[in-house]
C-alpha atoms as a PDB file:
ATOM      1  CA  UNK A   1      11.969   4.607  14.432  1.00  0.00           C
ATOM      2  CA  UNK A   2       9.046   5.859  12.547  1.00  0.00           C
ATOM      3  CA  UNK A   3       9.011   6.066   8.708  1.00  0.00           C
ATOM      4  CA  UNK A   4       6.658   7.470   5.604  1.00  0.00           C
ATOM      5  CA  UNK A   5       6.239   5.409   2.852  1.00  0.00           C
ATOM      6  CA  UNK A   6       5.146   7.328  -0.251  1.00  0.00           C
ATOM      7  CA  UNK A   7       3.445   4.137  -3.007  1.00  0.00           C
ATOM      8  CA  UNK A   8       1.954   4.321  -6.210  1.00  0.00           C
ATOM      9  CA  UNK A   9      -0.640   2.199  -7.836  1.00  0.00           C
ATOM     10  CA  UNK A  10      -1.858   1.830 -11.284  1.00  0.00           C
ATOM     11  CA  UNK A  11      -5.504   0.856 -11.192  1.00  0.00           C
ATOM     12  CA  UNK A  12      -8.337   0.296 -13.734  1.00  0.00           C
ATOM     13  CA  UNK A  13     -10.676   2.457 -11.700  1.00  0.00           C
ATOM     14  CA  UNK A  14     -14.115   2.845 -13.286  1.00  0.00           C
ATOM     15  CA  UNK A  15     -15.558   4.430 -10.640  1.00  0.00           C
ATOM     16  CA  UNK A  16     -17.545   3.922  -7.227  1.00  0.00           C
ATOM     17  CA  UNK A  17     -18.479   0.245  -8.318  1.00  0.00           C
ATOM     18  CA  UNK A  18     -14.696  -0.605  -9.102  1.00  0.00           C
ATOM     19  CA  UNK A  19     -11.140   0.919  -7.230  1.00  0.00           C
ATOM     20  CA  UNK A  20      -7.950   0.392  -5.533  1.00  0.00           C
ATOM     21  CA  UNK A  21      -9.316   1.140  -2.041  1.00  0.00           C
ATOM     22  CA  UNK A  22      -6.231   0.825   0.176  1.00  0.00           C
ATOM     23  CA  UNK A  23      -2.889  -1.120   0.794  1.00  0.00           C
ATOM     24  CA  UNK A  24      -0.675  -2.210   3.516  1.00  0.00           C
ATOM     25  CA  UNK A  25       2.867  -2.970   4.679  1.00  0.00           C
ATOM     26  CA  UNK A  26       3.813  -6.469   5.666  1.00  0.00           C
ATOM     27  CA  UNK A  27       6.894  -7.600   7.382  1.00  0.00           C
ATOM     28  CA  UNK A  28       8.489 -10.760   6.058  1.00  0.00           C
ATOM     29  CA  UNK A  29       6.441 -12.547   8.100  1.00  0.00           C
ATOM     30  CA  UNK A  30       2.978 -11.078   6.823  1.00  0.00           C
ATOM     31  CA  UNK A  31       2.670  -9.221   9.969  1.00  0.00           C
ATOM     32  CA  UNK A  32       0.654  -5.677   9.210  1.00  0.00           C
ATOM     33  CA  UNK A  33       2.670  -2.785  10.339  1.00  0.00           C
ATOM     34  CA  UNK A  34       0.643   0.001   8.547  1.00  0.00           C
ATOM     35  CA  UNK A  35      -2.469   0.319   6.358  1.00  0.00           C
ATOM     36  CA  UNK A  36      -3.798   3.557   4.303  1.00  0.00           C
ATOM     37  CA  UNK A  37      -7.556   3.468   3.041  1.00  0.00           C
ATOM     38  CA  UNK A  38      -8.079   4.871  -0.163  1.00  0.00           C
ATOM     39  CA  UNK A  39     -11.431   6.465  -0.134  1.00  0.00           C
ATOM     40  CA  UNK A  40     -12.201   6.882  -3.585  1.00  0.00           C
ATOM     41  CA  UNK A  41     -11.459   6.280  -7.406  1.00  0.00           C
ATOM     42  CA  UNK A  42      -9.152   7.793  -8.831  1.00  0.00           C
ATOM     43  CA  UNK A  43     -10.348   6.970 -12.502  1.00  0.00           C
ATOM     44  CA  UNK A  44      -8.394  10.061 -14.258  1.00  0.00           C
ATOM     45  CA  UNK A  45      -5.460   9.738 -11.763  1.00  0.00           C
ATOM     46  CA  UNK A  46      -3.627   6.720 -13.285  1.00  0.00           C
ATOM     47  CA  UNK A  47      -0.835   6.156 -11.774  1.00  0.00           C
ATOM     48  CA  UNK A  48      -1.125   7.749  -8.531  1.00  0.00           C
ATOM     49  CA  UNK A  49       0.613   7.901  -4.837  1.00  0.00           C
ATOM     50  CA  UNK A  50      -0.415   8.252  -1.726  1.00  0.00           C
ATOM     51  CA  UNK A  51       1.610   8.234   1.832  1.00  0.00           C
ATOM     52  CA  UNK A  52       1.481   7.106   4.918  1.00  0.00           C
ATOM     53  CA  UNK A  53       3.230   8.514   7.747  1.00  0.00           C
ATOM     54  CA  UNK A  54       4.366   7.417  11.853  1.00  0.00           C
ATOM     55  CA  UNK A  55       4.799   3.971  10.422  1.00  0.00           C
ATOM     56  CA  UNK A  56       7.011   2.541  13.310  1.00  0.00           C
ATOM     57  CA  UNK A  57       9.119  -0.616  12.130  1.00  0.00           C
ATOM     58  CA  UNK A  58      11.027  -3.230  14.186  1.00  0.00           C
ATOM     59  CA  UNK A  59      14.457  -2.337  14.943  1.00  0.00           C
ATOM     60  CA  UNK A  60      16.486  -4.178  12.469  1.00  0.00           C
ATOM     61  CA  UNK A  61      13.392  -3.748   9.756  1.00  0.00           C
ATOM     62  CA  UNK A  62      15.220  -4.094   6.193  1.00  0.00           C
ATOM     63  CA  UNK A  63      12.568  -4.756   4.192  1.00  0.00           C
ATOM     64  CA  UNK A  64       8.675  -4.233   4.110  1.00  0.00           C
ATOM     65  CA  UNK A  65       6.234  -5.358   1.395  1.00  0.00           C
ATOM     66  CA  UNK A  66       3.189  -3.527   0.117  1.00  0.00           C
ATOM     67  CA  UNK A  67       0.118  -5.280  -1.222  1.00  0.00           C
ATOM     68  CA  UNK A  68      -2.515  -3.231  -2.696  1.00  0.00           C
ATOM     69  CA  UNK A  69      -6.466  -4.016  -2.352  1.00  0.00           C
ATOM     70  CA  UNK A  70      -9.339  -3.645  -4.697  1.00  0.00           C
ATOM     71  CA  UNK A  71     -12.855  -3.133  -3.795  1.00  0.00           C
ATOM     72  CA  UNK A  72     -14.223  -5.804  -5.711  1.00  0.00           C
ATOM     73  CA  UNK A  73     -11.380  -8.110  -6.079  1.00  0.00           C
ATOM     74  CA  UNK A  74      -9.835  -7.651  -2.710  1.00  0.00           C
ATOM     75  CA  UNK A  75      -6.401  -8.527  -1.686  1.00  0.00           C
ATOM     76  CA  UNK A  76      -3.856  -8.781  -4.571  1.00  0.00           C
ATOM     77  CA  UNK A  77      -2.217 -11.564  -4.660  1.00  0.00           C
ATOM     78  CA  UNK A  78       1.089  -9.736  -5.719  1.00  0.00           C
ATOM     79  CA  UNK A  79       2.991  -8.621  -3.368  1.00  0.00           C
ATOM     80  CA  UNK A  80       5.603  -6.040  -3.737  1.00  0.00           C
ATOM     81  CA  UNK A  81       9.857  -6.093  -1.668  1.00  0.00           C
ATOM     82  CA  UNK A  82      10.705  -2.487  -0.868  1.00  0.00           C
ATOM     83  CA  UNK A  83      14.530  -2.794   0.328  1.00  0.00           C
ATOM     84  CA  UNK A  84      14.757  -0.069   3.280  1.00  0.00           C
ATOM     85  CA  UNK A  85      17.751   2.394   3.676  1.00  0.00           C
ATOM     86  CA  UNK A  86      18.581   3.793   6.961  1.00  0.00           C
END
C-alpha cells in the first residue's frame, strides 16, 4: 500500500549557508523507506510542511519515524514516532 506523509519542521534557517535540507522515514528498524530533499531555506516560512507521496510501507507497517536533516549539522539526532492508521 502506498501512503503520503505530509511533515512539518521548525528550523532556524538563515539562509543558503544554514537550512533544514530534507528528512526521511525510518522503520523501527532504521531501515529508509522514503526521503524528500528540501531544496532551499525557508527563512520566513517557520514552521513549514512539505509531502511526500507513493511511499510504499511493509504490510503490517504501524509505525514510521521521521528524522529531519540540516545542511550544516546533518542528521538530527531526534527522531520523531508517527503511529499509522489504516
Amino acid at each position: 500500500m502506498d501512503w503520503r506523509l505530509d511533515v512539518t519542521l521548525e528550523h532556524p534557517d538563515t539562509g543558503w549557508d544554514h537550512y533544514a535540507d530534507g528528512w526521511e522515514i525510518l522503520d523501527a528498524g532504521g531501515n529508509r523507506l522514503g526521503y524528500r530533499e528540501l531544496v532551499h531555506p525557508h527563512v520566513n516560512e517557520q514552521p513549514f510542511t512539505r509531502s511526500l507521496g507513493n511511499v510504499m510501507l511493509p504490510d503490517g507497517t504501524r509505525e514510521v519515524f521521521i528524522r529531519a536533516r540540516c545542511s550544516v549539522d546533518g542528521w538530527a539526532s531526534e527522531m520523531f514516532r508517527v503511529e499509522l492508521q489504516p
